[in-house]
Protein backbone atom coordinates (compact mmCIF):
# COMPACT_ATOMS: atom_id res chain seq x y z
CA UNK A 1 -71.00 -11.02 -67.63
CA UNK A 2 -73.99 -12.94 -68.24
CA UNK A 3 -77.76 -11.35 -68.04
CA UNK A 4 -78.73 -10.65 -64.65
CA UNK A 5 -80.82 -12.77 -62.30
CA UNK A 6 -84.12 -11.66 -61.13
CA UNK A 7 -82.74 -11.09 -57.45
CA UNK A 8 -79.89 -8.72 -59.11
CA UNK A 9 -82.16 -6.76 -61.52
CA UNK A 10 -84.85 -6.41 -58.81
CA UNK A 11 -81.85 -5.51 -56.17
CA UNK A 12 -80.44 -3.02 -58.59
CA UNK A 13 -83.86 -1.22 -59.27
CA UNK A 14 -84.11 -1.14 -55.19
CA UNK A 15 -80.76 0.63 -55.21
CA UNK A 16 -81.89 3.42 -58.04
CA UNK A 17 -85.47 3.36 -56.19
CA UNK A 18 -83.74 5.05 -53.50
CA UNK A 19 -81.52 7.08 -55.21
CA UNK A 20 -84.11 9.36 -56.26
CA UNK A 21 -85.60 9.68 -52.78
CA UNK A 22 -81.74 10.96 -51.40
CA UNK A 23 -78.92 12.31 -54.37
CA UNK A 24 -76.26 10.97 -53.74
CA UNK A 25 -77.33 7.61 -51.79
CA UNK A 26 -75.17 5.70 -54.80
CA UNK A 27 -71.76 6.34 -54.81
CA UNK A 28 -71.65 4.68 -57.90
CA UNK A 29 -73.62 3.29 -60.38
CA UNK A 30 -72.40 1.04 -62.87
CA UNK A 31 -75.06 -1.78 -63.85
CA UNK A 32 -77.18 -1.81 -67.39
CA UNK A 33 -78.30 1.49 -68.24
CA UNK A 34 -81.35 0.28 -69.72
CA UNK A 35 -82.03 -0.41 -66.03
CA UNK A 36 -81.26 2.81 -64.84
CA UNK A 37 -82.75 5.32 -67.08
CA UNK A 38 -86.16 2.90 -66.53
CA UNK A 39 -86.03 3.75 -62.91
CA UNK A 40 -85.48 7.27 -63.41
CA UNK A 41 -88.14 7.40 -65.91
CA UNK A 42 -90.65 5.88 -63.59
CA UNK A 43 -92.74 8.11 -61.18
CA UNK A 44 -91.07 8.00 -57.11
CA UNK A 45 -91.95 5.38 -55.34
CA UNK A 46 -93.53 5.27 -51.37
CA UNK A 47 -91.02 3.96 -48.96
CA UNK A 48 -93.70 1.45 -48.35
CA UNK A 49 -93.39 0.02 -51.31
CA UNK A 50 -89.63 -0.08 -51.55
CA UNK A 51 -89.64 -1.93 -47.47
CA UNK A 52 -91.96 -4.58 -49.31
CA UNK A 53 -89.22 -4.65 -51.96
CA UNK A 54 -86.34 -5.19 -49.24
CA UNK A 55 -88.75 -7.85 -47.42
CA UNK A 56 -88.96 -9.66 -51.00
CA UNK A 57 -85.23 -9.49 -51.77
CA UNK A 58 -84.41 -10.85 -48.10
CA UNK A 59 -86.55 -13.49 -48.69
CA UNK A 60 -84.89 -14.63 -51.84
CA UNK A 61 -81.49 -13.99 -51.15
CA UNK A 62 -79.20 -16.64 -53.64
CA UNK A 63 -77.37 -19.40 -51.07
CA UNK A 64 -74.64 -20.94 -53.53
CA UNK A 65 -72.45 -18.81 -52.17
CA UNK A 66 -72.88 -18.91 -48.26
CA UNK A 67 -70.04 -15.75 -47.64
CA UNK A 68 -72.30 -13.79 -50.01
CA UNK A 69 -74.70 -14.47 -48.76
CA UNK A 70 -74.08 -13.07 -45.25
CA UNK A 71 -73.02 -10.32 -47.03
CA UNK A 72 -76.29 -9.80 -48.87
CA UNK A 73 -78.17 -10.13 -45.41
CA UNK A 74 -76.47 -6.86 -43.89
CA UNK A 75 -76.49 -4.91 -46.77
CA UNK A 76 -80.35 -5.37 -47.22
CA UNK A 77 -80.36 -4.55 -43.18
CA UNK A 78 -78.29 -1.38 -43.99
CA UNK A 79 -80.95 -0.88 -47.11
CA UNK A 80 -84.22 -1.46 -44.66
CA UNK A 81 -82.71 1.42 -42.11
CA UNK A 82 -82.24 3.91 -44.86
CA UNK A 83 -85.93 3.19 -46.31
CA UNK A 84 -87.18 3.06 -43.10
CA UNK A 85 -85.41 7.20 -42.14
CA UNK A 86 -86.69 8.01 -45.60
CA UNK A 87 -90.35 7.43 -44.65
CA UNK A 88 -89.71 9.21 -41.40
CA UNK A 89 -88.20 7.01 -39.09
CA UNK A 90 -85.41 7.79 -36.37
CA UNK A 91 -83.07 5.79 -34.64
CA UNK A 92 -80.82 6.75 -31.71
CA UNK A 93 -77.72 7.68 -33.27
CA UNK A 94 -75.11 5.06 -32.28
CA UNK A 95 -77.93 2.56 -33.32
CA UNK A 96 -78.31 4.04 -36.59
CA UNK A 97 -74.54 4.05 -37.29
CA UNK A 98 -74.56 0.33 -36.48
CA UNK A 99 -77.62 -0.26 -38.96
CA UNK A 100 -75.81 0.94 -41.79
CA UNK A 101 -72.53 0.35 -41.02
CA UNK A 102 -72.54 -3.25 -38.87
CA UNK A 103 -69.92 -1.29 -36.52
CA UNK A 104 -70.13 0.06 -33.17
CA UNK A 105 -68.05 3.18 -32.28
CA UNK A 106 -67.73 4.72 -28.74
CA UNK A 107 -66.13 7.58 -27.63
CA UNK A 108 -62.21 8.26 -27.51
CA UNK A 109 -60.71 9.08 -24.16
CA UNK A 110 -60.16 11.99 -23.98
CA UNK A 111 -56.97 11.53 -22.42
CA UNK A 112 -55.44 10.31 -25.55
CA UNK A 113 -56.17 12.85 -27.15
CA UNK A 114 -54.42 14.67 -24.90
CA UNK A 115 -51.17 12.34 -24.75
CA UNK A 116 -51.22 13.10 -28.59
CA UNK A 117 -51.06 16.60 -27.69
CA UNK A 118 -48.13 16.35 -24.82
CA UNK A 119 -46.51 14.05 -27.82
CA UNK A 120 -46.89 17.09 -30.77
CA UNK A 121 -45.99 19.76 -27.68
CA UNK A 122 -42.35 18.50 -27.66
CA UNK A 123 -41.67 17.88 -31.55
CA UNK A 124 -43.03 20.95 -32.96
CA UNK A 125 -41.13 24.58 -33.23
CA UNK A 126 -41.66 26.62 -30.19
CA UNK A 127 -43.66 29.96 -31.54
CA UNK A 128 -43.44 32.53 -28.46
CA UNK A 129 -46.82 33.28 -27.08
CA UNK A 130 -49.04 30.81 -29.44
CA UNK A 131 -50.39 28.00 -28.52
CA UNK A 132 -50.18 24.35 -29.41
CA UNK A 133 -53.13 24.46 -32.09
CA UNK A 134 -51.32 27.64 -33.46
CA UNK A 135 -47.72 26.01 -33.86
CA UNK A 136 -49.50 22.95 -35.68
CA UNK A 137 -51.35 25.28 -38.22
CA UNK A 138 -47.72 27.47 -38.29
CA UNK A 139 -45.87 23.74 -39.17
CA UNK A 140 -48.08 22.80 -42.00
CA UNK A 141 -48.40 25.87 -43.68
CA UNK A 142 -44.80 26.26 -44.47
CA UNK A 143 -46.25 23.03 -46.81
CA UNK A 144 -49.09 24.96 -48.48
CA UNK A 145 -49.08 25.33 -52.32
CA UNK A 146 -51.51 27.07 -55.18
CA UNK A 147 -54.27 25.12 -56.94
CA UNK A 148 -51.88 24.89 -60.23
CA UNK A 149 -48.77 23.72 -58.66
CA UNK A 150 -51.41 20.96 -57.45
CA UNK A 151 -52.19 19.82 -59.91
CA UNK A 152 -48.72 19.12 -61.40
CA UNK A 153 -47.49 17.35 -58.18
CA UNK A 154 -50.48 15.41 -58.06
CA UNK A 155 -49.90 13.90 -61.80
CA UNK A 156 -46.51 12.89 -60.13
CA UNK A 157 -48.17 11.22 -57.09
CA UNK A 158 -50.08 9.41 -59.61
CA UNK A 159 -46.95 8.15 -61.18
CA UNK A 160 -45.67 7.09 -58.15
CA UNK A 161 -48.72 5.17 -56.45
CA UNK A 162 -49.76 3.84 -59.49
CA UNK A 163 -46.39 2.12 -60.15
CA UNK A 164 -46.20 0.68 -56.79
CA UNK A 165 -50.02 -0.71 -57.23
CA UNK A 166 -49.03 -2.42 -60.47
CA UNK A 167 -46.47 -4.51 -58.54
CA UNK A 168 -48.29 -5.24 -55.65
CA UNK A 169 -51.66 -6.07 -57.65
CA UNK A 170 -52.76 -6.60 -61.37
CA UNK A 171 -54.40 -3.77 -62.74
CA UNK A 172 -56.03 -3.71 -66.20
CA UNK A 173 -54.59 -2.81 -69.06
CA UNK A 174 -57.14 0.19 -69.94
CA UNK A 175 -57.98 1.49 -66.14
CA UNK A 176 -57.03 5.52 -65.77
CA UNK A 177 -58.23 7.82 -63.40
CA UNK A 178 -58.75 11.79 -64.54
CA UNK A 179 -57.78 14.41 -61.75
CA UNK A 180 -60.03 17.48 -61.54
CA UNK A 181 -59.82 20.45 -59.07
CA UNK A 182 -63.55 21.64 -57.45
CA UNK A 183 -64.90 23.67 -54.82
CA UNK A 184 -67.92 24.28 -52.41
CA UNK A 185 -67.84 20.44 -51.19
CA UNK A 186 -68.29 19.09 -47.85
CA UNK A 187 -65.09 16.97 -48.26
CA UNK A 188 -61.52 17.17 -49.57
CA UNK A 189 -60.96 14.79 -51.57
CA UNK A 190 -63.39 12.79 -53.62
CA UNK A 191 -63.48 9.18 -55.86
CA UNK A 192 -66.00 8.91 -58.42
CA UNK A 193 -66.02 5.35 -59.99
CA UNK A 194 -67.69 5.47 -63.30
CA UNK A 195 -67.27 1.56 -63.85
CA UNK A 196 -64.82 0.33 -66.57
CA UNK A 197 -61.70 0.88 -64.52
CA UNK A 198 -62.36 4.20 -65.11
CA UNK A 199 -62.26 7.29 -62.22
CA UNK A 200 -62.68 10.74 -61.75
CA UNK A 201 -60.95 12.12 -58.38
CA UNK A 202 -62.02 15.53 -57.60
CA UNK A 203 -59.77 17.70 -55.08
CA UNK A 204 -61.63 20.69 -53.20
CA UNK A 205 -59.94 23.65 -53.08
CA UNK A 206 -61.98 25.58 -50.25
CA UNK A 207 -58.71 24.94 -47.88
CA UNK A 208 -55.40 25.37 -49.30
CA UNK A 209 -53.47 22.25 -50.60
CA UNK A 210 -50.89 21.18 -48.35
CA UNK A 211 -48.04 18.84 -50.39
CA UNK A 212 -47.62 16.99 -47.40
CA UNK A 213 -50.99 15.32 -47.60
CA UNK A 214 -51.25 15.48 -51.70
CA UNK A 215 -49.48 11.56 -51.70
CA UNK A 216 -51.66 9.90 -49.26
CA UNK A 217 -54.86 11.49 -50.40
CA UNK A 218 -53.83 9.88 -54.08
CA UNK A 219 -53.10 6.87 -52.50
CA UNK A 220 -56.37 6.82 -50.76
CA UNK A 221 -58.18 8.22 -53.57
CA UNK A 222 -56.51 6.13 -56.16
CA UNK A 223 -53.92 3.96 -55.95
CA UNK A 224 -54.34 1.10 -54.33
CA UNK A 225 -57.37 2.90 -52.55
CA UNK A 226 -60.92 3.58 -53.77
CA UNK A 227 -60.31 3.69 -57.58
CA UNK A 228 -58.21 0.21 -57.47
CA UNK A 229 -60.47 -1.45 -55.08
CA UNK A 230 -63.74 -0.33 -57.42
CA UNK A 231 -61.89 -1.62 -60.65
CA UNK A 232 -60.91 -4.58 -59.09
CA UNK A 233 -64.17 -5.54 -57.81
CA UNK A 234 -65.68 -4.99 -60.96
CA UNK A 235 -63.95 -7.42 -62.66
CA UNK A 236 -64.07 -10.40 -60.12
CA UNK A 237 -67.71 -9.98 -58.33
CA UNK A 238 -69.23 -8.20 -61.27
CA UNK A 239 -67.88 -9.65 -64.42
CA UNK A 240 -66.85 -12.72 -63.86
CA UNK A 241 -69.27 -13.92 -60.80
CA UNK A 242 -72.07 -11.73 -61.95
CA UNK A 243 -72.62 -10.49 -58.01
CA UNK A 244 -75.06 -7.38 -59.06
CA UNK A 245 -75.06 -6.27 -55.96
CA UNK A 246 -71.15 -4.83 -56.74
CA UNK A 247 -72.62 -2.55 -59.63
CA UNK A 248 -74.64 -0.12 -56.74
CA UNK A 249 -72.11 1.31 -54.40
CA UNK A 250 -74.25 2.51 -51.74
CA UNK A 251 -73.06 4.92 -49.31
CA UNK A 252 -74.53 3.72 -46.96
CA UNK A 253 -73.72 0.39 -46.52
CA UNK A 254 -71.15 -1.67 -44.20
CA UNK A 255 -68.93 -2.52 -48.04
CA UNK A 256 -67.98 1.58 -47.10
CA UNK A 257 -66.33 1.10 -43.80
CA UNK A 258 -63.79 -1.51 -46.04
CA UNK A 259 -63.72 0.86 -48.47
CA UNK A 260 -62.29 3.45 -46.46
CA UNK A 261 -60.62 0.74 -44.48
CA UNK A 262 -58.76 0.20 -47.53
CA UNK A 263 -58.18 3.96 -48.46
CA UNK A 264 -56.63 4.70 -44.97
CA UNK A 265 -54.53 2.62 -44.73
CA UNK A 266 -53.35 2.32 -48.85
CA UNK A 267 -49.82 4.37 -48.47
CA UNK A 268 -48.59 1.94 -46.10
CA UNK A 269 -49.35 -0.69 -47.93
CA UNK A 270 -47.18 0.58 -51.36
CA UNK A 271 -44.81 2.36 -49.11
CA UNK A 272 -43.61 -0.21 -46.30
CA UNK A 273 -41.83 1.11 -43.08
CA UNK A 274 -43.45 4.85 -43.02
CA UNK A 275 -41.06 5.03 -46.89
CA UNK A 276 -44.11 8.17 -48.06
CA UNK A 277 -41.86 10.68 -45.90
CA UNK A 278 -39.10 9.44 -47.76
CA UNK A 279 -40.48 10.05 -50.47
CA UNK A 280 -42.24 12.91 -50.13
CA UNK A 281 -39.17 14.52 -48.96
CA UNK A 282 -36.60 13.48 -51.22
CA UNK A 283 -39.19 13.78 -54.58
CA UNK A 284 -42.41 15.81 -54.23
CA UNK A 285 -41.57 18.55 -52.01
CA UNK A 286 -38.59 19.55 -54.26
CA UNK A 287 -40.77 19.33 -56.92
CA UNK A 288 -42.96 21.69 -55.34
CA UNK A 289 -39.75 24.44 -54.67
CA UNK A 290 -40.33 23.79 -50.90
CA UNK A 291 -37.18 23.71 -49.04
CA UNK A 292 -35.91 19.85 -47.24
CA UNK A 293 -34.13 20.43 -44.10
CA UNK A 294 -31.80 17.82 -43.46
CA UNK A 295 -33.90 15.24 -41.46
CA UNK A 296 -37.15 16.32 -42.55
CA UNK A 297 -38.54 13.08 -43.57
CA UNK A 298 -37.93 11.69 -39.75
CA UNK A 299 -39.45 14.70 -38.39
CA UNK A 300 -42.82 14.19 -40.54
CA UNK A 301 -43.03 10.36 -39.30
CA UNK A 302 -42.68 11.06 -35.89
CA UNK A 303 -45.15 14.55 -35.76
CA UNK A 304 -47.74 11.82 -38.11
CA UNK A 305 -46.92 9.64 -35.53
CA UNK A 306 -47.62 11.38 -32.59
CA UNK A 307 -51.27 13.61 -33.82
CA UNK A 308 -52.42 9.53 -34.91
CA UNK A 309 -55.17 9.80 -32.35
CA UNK A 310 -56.36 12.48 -33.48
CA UNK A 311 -58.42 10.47 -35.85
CA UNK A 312 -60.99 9.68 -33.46
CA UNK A 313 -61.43 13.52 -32.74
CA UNK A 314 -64.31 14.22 -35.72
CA UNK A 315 -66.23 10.57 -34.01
CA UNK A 316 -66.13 12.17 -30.60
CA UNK A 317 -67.82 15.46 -31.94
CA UNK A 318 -70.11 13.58 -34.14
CA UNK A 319 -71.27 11.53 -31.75
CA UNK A 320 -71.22 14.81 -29.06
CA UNK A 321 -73.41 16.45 -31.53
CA UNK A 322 -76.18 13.73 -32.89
CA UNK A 323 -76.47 12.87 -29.47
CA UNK A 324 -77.37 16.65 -27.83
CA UNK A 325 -74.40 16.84 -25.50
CA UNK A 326 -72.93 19.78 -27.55
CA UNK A 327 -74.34 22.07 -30.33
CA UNK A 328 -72.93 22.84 -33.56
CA UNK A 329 -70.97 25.53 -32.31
CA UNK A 330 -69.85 23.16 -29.63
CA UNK A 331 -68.46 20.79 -32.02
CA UNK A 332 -66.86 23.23 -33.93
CA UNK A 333 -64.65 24.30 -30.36
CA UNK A 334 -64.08 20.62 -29.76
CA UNK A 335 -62.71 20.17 -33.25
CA UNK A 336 -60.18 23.14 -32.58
CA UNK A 337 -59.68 22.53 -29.07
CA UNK A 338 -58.81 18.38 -29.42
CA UNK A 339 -58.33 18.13 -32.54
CA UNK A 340 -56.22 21.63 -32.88
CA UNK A 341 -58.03 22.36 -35.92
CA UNK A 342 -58.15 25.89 -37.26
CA UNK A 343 -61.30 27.04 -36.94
CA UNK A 344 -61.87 26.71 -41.01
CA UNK A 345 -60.43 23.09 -40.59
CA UNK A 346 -63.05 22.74 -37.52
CA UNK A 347 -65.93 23.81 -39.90
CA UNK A 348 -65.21 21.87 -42.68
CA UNK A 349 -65.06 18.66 -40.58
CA UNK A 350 -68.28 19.62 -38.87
CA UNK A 351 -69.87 20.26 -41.88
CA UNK A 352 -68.99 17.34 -43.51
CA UNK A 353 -70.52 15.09 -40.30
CA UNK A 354 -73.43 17.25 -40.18
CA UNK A 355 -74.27 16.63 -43.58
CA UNK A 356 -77.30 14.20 -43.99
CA UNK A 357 -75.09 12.37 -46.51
CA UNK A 358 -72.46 11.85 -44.16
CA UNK A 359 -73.64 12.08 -40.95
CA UNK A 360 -73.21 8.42 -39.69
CA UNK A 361 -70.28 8.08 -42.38
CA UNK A 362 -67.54 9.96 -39.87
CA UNK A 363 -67.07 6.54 -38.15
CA UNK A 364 -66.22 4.26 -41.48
CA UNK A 365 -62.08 6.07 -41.96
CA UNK A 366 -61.01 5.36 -38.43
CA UNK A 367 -63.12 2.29 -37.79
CA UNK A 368 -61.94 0.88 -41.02
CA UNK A 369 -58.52 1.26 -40.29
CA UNK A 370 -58.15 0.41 -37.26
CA UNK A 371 -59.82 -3.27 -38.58
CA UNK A 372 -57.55 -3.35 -41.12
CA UNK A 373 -54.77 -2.74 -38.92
CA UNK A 374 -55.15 -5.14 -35.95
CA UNK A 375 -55.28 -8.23 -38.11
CA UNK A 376 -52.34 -10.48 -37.88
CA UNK A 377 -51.12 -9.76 -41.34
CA UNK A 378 -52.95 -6.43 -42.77
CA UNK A 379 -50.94 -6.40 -46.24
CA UNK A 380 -52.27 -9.78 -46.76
CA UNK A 381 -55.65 -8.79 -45.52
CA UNK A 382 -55.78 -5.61 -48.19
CA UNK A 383 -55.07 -7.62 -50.90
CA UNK A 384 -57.91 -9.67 -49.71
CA UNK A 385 -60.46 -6.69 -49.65
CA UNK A 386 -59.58 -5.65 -52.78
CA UNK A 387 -61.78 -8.72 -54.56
CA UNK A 388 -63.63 -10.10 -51.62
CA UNK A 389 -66.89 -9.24 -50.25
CA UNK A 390 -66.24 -8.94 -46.39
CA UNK A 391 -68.27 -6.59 -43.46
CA UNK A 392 -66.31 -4.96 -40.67
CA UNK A 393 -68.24 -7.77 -38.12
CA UNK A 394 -66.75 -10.44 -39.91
CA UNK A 395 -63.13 -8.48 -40.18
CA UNK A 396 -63.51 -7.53 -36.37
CA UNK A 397 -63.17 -11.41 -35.71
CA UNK A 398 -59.89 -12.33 -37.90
């Protein structure tokens, strides 16, 4: 790509500005490093001083391209929130989801949660004298394998995803993605994007591996998910359009809720008509030396099928929580009470929305799919996301 602009230089120096203030703020970094290692190199900077930067870059934001533009607008408003918490600042809750994340999430009924329950109650084994969260824990630990049989049955999810992304999209020639087991994280599964097509996925092992989850977490972690989409996106807004902007991934932005948009709903995308069970039945779980009953692969669909609200579960706590209706031990019970968590699943979700990283983050996985999913044609609109700039406001509306 060509040398940057002033607005990109001075909006990349922004991004690093705050990096130092809170680790972790960039997801990924993968601009000049003569850029970067100047920031870093350069004593912190006061909040004040990085809200006159935001002021500066809103007032200069390039209009040749009027989409990007729009785009640059609620990113910067995402940007001025964060500066404005780091010098102290709080917002109600809700209001500072919407801030970073241009969405606005209420609360599930709690009724469907419970219809998702009745639903699980009459496809899962009966287990004398346990009760529904017990039989669901009972079902998917027949599924749970060792760290090193992981890691061989994710290589072949790899395979798999990553041959279905290369006929659905173009992928470069010299992308790859490097799988690495870890531990003591607040989440499960984790994309690092080190620019160049190039990933590193990390899998926690605090919780067991289950194989039944191991394809769509690749999928969402890799192919066509969060490694494509980066790789992607760094060749048409970065390289060729020279969008600087696309070199900071910020994690807290509204480009996240797409992101994860994107990464939920990826294995439907390479596997049309709910095909993963197939697949997962008929090639990974063998693989794994797990028995296949016959019929298996239906009875997966329709148990994923039936706990699907249960996505909104870790939103209703998080927003529960941040808003003082229930403490952290409260959230924990509502995790393993709605969401029929165990209570080490129920601690590692609260954890991870309880985190200051991730806090107002819960909402972008359900709220992204569900935008993704109510368009008219959400293939079409994932191939879309992969290369386009696009908030969830704008999505919201197709």
């Amino acid at each position: 790509m060509s040398q940057l602009d002033t607005f990109g230089a001075d909006y990349l120096r922004l991004t690093l500005e705050i990096d130092k203030h809170i680790d972790g703020y960039l997801d990924a970094y993968y601009g000049p490093a003569a850029l970067r290692d100047e920031v870093r190199a350069a004593p912190l900077r006061s909040p004040a001083d990085l809200l006159a930067d935001v002021d500066r870059l809103e007032a200069n934001i390039p209009t040749d391209d009027p989409a990007r533009a729009v785009y640059l607008a609620a990113t910067l408003r995402a940007i001025e929130c964060t500066v404005r918490m780091v010098a102290g600042e709080t917002f109600d809750y809700l209001e500072e989801v919407h801030r970073l994340y241009d969405i606005r999430p209420q609360l599930a009924p709690e009724s469907r949660l419970l219809a998702a329950h009745d639903a699980l109650d009459s496809l899962l084994p009966e287990l004398p004298g346990q009760n529904l969260a017990a039989r669901l824990a009972a079902w998917r630990k027949q599924f749970e394998i060792d760290a090193a049989r992981g890691l061989e049955l994710l290589e072949l999810a790899r395979e798999e995803t990553r041959r279905r992304t290369a006929a659905f999209v173009e992928l470069p020639h010299d992308e790859s993605v490097e799988i690495r087991l870890t531990s003591g994280q607040p989440w499960s599964a984790y994309n690092w994007y080190l620019g160049h097509g190039r990933s590193l996925i990390e899998f926690n092992t605090d919780l067991p591996l289950n194989a039944l989850a191991l394809l769509g977490t690749f999928a969402h972690e890799g192919y066509p998910g969060h490694h494509t989409e980066g790789t992607l996106k760094e060749i048409e807004l970065y390289r060729r359009r020279g969008y600087a902007e696309q070199a900071a991934m910020l994690l807290h932005s509204p480009a996240a809720v797409i992101s994860e948009g994107i990464a939920t709903t990826a294995v439907e995308v390479i596997f049309p008509d709910d095909s993963a069970y197939d697949w997962t039945a008929e090639v990974l779980l063998p693989a794994a030396g797990l028995p296949v009953a016959p019929g298996l692969a239906d009875r997966l669909r329709r148990i994923d099928q039936a706990a699907a609200s249960l996505r909104y579960v870790n939103g209703n706590a998080a927003i529960l929580y941040h808003t003082g209706l229930i403490t952290k031990a409260g959230a924990i019970d509502y995790m393993q009470t709605y969401g029929l968590a165990t209570p080490e699943r129920a601690a590692k979700s609260v954890s991870f929305f309880t985190h200051p990283l991730f806090r107002a983050y819960t909402f972008t996985y359900s709220v992204g799919y569900d935008l993704i999913a109510a368009t008219a044609d959400p293939t079409a609109t994932f191939r879309r996301l992969l290369t386009e700039q696009v908030l969830p406001s704008e999505l919201a509306l197709t």
